[in-house]
Protein backbone atom coordinates (compact mmCIF):
# COMPACT_ATOMS: atom_id res chain seq x y z
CA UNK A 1 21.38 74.44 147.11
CA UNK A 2 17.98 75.98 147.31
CA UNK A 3 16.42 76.37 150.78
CA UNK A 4 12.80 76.71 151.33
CA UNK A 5 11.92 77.44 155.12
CA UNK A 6 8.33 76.41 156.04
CA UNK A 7 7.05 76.76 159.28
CA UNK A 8 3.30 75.17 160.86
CA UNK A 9 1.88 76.99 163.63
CA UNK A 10 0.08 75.05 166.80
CA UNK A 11 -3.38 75.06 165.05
CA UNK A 12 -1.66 73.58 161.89
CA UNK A 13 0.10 70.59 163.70
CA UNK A 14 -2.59 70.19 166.46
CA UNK A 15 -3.33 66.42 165.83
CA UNK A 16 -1.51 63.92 164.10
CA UNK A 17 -4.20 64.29 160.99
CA UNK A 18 -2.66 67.82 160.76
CA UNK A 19 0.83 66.61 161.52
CA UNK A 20 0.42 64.18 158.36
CA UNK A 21 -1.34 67.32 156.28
CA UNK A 22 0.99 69.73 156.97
CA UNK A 23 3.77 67.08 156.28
CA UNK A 24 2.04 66.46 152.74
CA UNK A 25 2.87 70.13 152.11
CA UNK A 26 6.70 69.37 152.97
CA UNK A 27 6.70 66.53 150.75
CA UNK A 28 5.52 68.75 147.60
CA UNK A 29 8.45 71.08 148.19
CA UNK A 30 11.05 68.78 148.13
CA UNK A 31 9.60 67.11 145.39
CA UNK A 32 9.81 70.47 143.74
CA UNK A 33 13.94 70.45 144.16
CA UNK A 34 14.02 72.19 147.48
CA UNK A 35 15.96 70.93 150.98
CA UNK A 36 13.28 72.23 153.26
CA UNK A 37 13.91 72.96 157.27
CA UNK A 38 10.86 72.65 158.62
CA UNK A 39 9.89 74.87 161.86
CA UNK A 40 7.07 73.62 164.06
CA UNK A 41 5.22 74.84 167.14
CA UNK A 42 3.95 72.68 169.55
CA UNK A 43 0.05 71.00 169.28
CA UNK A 44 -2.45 73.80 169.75
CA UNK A 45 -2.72 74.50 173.28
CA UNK A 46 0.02 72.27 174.65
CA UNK A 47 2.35 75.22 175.76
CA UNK A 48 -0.73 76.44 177.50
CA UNK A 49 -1.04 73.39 179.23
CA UNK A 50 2.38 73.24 179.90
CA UNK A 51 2.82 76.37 181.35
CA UNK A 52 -0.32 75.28 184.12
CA UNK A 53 1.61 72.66 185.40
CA UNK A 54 4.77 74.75 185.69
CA UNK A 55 2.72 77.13 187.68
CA UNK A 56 1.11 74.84 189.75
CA UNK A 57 4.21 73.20 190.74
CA UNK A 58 6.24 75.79 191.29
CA UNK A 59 4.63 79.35 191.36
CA UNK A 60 8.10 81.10 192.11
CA UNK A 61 9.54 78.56 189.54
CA UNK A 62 13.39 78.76 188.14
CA UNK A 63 13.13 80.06 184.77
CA UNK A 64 16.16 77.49 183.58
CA UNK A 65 13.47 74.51 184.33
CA UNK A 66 10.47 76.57 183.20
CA UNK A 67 12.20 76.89 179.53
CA UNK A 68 13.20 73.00 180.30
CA UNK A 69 9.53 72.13 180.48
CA UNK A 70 8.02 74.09 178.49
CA UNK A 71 9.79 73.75 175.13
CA UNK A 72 9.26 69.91 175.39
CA UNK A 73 6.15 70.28 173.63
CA UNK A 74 8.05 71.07 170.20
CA UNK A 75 10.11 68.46 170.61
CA UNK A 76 7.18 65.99 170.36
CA UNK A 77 5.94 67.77 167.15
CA UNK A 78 9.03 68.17 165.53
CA UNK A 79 9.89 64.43 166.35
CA UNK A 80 6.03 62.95 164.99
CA UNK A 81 6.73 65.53 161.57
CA UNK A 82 9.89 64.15 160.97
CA UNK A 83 8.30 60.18 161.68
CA UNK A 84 5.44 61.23 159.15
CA UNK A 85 7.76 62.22 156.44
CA UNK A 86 10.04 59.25 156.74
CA UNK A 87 6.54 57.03 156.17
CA UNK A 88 6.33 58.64 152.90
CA UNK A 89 9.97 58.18 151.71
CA UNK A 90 11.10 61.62 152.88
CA UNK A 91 14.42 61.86 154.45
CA UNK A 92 13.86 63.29 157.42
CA UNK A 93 15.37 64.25 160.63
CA UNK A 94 14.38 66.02 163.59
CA UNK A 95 16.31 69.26 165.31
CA UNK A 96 16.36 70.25 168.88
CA UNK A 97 17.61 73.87 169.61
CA UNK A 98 20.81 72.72 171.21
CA UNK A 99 21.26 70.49 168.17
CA UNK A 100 21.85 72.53 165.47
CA UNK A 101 23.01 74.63 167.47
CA UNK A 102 20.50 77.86 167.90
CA UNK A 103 22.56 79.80 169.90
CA UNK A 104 20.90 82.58 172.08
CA UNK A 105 21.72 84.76 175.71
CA UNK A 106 20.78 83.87 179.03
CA UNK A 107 17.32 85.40 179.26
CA UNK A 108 15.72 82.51 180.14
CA UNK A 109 11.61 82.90 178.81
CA UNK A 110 12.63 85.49 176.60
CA UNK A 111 16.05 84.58 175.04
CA UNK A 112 17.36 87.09 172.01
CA UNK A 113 19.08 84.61 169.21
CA UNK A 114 22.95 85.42 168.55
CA UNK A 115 23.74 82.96 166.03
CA UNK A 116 22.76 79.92 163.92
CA UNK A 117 25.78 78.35 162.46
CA UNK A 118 24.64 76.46 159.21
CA UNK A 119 27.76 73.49 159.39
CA UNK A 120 25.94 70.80 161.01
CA UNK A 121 22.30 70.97 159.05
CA UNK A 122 23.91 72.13 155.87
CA UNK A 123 26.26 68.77 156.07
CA UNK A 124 23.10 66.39 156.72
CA UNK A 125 21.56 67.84 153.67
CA UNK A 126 24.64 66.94 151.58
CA UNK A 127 24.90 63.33 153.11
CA UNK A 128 21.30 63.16 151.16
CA UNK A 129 19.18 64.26 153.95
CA UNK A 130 16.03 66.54 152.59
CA UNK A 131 14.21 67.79 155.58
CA UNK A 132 15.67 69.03 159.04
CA UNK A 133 12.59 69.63 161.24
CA UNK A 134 13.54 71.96 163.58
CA UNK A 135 11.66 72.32 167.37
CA UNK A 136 10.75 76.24 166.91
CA UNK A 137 10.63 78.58 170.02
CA UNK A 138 13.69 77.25 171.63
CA UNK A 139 17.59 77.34 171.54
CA UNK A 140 20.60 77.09 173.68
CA UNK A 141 22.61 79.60 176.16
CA UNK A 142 26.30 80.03 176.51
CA UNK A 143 25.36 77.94 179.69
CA UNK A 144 24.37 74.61 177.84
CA UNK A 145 20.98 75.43 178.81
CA UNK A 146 17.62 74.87 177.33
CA UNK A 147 16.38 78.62 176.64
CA UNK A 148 12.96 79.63 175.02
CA UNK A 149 12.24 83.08 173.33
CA UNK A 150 9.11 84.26 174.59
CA UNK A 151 5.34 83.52 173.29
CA UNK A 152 5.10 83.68 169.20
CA UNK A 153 8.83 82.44 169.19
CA UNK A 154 8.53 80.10 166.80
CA UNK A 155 7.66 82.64 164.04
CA UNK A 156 11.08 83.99 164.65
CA UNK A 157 12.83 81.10 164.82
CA UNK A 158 11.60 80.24 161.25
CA UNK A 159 12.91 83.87 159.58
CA UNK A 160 16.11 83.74 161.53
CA UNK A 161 16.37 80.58 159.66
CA UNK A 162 15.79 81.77 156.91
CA UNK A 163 18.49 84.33 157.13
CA UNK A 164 21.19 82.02 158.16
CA UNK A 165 20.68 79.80 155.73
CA UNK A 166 19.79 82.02 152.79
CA UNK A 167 16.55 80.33 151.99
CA UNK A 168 15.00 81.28 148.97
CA UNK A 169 11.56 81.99 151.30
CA UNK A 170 9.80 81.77 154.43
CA UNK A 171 6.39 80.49 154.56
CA UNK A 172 4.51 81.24 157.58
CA UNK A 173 1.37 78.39 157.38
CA UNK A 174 -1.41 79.25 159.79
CA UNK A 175 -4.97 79.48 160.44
CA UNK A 176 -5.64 82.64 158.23
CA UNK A 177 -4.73 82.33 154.53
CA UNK A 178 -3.27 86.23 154.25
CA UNK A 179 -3.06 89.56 155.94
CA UNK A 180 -6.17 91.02 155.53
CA UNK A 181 -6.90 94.53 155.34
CA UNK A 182 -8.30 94.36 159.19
CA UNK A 183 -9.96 92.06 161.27
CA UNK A 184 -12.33 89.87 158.88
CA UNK A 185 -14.25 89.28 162.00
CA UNK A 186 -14.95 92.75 162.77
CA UNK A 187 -15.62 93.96 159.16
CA UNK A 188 -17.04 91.30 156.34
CA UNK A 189 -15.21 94.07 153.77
CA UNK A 190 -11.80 93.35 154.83
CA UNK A 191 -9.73 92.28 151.55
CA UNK A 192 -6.51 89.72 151.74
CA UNK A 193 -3.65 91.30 150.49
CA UNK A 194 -1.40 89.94 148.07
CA UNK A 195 1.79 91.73 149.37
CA UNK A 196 2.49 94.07 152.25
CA UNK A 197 5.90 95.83 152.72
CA UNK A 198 7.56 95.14 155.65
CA UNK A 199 7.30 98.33 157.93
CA UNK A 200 3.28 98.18 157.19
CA UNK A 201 3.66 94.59 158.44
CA UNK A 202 5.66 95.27 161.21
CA UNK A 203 3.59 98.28 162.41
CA UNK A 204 0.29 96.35 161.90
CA UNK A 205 1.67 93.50 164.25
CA UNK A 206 3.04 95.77 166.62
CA UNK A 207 -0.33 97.66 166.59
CA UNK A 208 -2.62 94.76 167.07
CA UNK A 209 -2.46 92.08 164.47
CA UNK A 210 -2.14 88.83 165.75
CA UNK A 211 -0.65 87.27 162.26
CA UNK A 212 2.78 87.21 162.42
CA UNK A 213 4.87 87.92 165.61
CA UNK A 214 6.68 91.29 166.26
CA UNK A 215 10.07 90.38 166.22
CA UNK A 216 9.73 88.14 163.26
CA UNK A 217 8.87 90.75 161.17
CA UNK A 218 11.81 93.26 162.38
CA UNK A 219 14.43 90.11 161.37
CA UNK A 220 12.90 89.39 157.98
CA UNK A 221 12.93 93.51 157.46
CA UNK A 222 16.72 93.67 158.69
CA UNK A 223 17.92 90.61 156.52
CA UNK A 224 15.39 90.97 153.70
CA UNK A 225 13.90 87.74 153.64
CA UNK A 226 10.58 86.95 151.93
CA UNK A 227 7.99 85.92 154.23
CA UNK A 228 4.68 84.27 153.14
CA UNK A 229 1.70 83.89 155.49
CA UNK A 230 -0.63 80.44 154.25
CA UNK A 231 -3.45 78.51 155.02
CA UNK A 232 -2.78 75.33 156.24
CA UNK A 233 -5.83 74.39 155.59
CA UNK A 234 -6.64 75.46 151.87
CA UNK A 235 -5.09 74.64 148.57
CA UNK A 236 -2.32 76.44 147.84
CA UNK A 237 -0.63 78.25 144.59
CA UNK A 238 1.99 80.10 143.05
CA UNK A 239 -0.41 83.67 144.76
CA UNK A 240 -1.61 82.20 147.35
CA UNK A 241 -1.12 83.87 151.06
CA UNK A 242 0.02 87.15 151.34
CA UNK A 243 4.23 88.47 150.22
CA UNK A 244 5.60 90.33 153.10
CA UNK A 245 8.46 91.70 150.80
CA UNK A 246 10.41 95.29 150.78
CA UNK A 247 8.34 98.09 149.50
CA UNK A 248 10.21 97.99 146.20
CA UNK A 249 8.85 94.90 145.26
CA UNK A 250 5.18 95.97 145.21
CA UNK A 251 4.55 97.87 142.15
CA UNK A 252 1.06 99.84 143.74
CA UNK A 253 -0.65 100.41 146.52
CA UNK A 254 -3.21 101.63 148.34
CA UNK A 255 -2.24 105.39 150.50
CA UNK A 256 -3.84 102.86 153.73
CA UNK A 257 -2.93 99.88 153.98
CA UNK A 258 -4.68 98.52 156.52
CA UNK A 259 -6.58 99.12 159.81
CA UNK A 260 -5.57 97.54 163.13
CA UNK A 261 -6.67 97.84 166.53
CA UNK A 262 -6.31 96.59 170.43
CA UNK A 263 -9.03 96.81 172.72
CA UNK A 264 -6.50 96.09 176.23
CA UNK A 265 -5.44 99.66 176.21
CA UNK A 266 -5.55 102.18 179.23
CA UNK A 267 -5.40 105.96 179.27
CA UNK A 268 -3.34 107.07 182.24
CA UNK A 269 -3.58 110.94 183.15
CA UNK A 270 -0.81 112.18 185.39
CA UNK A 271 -2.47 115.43 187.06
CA UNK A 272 -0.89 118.46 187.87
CA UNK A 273 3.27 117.48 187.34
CA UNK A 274 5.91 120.18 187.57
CA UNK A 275 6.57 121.49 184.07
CA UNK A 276 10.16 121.62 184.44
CA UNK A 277 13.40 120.36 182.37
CA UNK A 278 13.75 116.21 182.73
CA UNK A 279 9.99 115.84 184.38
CA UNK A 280 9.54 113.57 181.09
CA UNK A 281 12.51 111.55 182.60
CA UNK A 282 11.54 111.87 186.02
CA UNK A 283 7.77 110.39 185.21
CA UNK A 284 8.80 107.77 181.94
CA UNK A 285 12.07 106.47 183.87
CA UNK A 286 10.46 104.57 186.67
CA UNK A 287 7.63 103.59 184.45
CA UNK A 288 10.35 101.69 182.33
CA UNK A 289 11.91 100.16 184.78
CA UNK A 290 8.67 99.11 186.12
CA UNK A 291 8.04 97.15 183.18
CA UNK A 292 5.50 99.37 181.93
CA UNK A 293 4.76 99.38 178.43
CA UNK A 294 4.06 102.90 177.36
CA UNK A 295 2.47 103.69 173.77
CA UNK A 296 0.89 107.17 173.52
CA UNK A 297 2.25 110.21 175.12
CA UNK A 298 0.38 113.87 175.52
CA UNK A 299 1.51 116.60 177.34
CA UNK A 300 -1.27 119.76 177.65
CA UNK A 301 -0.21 123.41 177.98
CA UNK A 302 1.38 124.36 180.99
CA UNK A 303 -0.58 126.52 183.35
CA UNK A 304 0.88 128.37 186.67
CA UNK A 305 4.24 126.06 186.23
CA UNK A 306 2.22 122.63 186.07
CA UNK A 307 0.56 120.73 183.52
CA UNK A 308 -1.17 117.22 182.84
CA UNK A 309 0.73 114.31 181.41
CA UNK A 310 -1.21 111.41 179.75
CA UNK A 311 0.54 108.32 178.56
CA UNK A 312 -1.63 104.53 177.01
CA UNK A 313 -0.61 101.25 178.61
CA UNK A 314 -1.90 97.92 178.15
CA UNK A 315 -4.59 97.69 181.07
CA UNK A 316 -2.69 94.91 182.64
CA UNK A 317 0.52 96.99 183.43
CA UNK A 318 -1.94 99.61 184.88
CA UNK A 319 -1.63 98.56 188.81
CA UNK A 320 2.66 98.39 187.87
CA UNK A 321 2.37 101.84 186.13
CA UNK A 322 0.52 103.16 189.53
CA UNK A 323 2.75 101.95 191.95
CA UNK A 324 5.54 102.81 190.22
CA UNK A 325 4.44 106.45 189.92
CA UNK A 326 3.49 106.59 193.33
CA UNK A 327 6.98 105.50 194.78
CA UNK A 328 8.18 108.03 192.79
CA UNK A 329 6.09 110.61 193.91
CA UNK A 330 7.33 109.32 197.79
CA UNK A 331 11.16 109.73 197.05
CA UNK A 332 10.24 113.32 195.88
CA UNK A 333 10.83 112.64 192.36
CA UNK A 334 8.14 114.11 190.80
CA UNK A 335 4.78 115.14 192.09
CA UNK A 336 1.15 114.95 191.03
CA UNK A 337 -2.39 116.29 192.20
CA UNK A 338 -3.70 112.98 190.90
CA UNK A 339 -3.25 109.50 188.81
CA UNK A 340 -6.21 109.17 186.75
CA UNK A 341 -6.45 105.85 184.93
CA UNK A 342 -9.19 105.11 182.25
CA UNK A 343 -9.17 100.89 181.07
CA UNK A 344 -12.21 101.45 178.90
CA UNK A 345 -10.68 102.59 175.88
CA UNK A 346 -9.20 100.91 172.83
CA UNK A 347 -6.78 102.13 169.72
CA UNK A 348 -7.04 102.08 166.28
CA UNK A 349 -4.70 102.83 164.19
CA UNK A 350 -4.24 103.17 160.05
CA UNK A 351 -0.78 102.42 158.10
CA UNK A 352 0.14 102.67 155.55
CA UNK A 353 3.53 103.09 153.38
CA UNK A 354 1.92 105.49 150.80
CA UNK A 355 0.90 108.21 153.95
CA UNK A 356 4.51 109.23 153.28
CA UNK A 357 3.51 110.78 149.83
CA UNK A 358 -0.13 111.89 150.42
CA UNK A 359 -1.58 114.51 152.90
CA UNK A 360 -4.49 114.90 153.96
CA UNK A 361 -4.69 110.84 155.69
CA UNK A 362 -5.09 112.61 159.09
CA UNK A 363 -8.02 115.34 158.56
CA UNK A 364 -9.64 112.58 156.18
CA UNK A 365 -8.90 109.78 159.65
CA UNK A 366 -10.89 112.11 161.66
CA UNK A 367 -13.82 113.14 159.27
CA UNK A 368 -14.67 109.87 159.01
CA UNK A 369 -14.73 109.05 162.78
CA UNK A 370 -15.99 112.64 163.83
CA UNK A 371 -19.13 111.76 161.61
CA UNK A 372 -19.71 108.30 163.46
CA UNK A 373 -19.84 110.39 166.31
CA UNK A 374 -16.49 109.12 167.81
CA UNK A 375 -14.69 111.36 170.08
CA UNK A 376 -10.80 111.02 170.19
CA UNK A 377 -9.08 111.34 173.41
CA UNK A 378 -5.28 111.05 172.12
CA UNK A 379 -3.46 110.89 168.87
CA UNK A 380 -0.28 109.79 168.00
CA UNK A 381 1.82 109.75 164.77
CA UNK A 382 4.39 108.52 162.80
CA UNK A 383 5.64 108.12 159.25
CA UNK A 384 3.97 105.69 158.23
CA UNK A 385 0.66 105.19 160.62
CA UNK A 386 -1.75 107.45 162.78
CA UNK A 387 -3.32 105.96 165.63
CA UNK A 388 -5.71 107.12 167.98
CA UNK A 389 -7.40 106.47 171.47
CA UNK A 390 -11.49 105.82 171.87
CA UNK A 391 -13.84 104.88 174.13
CA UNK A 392 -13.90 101.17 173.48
CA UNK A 393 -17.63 100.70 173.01
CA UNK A 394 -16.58 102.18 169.38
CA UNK A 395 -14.03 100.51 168.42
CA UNK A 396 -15.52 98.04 165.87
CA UNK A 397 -17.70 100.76 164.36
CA UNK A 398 -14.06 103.10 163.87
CA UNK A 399 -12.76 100.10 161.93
CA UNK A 400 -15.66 99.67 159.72
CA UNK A 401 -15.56 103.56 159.54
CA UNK A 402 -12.24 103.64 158.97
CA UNK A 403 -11.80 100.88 156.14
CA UNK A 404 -14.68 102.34 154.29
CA UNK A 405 -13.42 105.73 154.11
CA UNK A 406 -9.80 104.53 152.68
CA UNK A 407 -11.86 102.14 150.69
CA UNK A 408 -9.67 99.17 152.04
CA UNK A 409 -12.22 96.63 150.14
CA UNK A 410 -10.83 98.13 146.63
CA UNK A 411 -7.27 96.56 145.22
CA UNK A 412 -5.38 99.72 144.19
């Protein structure tokens, strides 16, 4: 049996004009020999509207209702998708979470998947049935209950899918028609790519690009499944979108693959820490527990027995980061001169697969910036990507810097 997974994203199923479009698209696949399980989000803007009236209801709200309310919305799409397809002859069923059953934990809001058991979907499709639509974003805990797994859910709902049930692909339709080089908005040179491998993809989403989510791209990387990110909107063919496939399957490409940035970044300075064994653990520890999402790290020399340690944070984790250093610095865990915090500053970052086989990415990284006249407060590595931390009023010219100096507008 082949097994095409498609999934539509809010802005693809946002009226019932899109609904019958994207439902078109279904109908072309199965046509083509395929049992499809469809994926859907809910209407654009509907969990946002969903999520107001939770709030304003209940602002210390039980997360079992929250994920009870909220995941409602992709009921109604999934239920309208599978009502458009049966109008053209399609046979069609919606799927709730609890249905199938998706089986996740007990983190309501943020729910990790365990387990998809194919029986009762696979058994529909050999009764004759040729499309489950599925509710994305939304399973079932050991508990019975409703669960949902966090904003962008949906996108792993679809490649978890897609592993369980072997599908031949994942399509990903959305409001782009690729993965572009960077942000088309931010630089009129930026190139779709026809295939990205997925560790570029993954560090590219987890570095800014708002394509596909994060942990959809670390499932389809564990279980090697093909993703494909579409248009919803444009024609499609055989190449159309962009392959996120293992880095076998691309025959060239370029050293850079791609430039990404975020602009809600914060430089935090610790000033004047012990520089002893396990003041790393002393300072990061709390800041975990906190909830504090720390990026970059820098220690500078030690000096007399103390040094500086500066760590990035998204800027809205900077008043959690600050409390949580300074009860720290109360129970005589660590202590600091000062807690210097700087929200006007962005990164940008550069990935690529080939940087593992070239040299000479980073001093050609910072040329290029240096001669824009962009100073670079932090830097951090890895195999596989170098970013960096700005002053954000550059930002958009360190892209365009940046993707002209790897020549990002050139296919390799």
């Amino acid at each position: 049996m082949s097994i095409l997974v498609m999934k539509f994203g809010g802005t693809s199923v946002a009226n019932l004009d899109r609904i019958a479009r994207a439902a078109k698209r279904v109908a072309v696949e199965v046509a083509n020999g395929h049992k499809v399980i469809v994926i859907v989000s809910a209407m654009s803007g509907k969990t946002n509207e969903l999520v107001g009236w939770v709030n304003e209801t209940s602002p210390l709200y039980d997360a079992r209702e929250y994920d009870a309310v909220v995941s409602s919305g992709e009921n109604v799409t999934a239920g309208l998708m599978a009502m458009r397809l049966q109008e053209m002859d399609v046979a069609a069923r919606s799927w709730q979470g609890w249905q199938v059953p998706l089986k996740t934990n007990d983190a309501h809001s943020s729910a990790r998947i365990e387990e998809i058991p194919p029986e009762n979907i696979l058994a529909k499709f050999d009764e004759g049935m040729s499309v489950a639509v599925v509710a994305g974003f939304q399973g079932v805990s050991p508990e019975g209950r409703i669960t949902t797994l966090g904003r962008g859910g949906s996108d792993t709902t679809a490649v978890a899918f897609a592993a369980a049930f072997n599908a031949v692909r994942c399509d990903i339709y959305t409001d782009v028609d690729g993965v572009y080089t960077t942000d088309p908005r931010i630089c009129d040179k930026a190139r779709k790519l026809d295939r990205i491998a997925f560790e570029e993809m993954l560090e590219l989403a987890s570095l800014g690009a708002k394509v596909l989510q994060t942990r959809s791209v670390e499932l389809a990387m564990r279980y090697k499944v093909k993703l494909r990110v579409l248009s919803s909107f444009e024609e499609q063919s055989d190449e159309a979108g962009t392959l996120v496939c293992d880095e076998e399957d691309i025959m060239e490409s370029n050293v850079v693959a791609g430039v990404a940035y975020s602009r809600d970044e914060a430089k935090m300075t610790l000033i004047s820490v012990a520089d002893r064994p396990g003041i790393a653990a002393a300072i990061f520890g709390p800041l975990s527990e906190a909830g504090v999402n720390v990026d970059m790290i820098v220690q500078n020399i030690s000096e007399d027995g103390r040094t500086d340690m500066t760590f990035s944070c998204p800027t809205d984790q900077v008043a959690r980061a600050d409390e949580a250093m300074q009860k720290a610095q109360d129970a005589g865990d660590i202590s600091y001169q000062e807690l210097v915090s700087d929200k006007d500053v962005a990164k940008v970052s550069v990935v690529g697969i080939g940087m593992r086989s070239h040299a000479g990415v980073a001093a050609k990284m910072f040329d290029a910036l240096s001669s824009e006249g962009v100073n670079i407060k932090v830097i951090t590595t890895s195999e596989i990507k170098i970013s960096v931390l700005i002053d954000r009023k550059y930002m958009e010219l360190a892209v365009q810097a940046l993707h002209d100096c790897f020549e990002l507008e050139k296919a390799a």
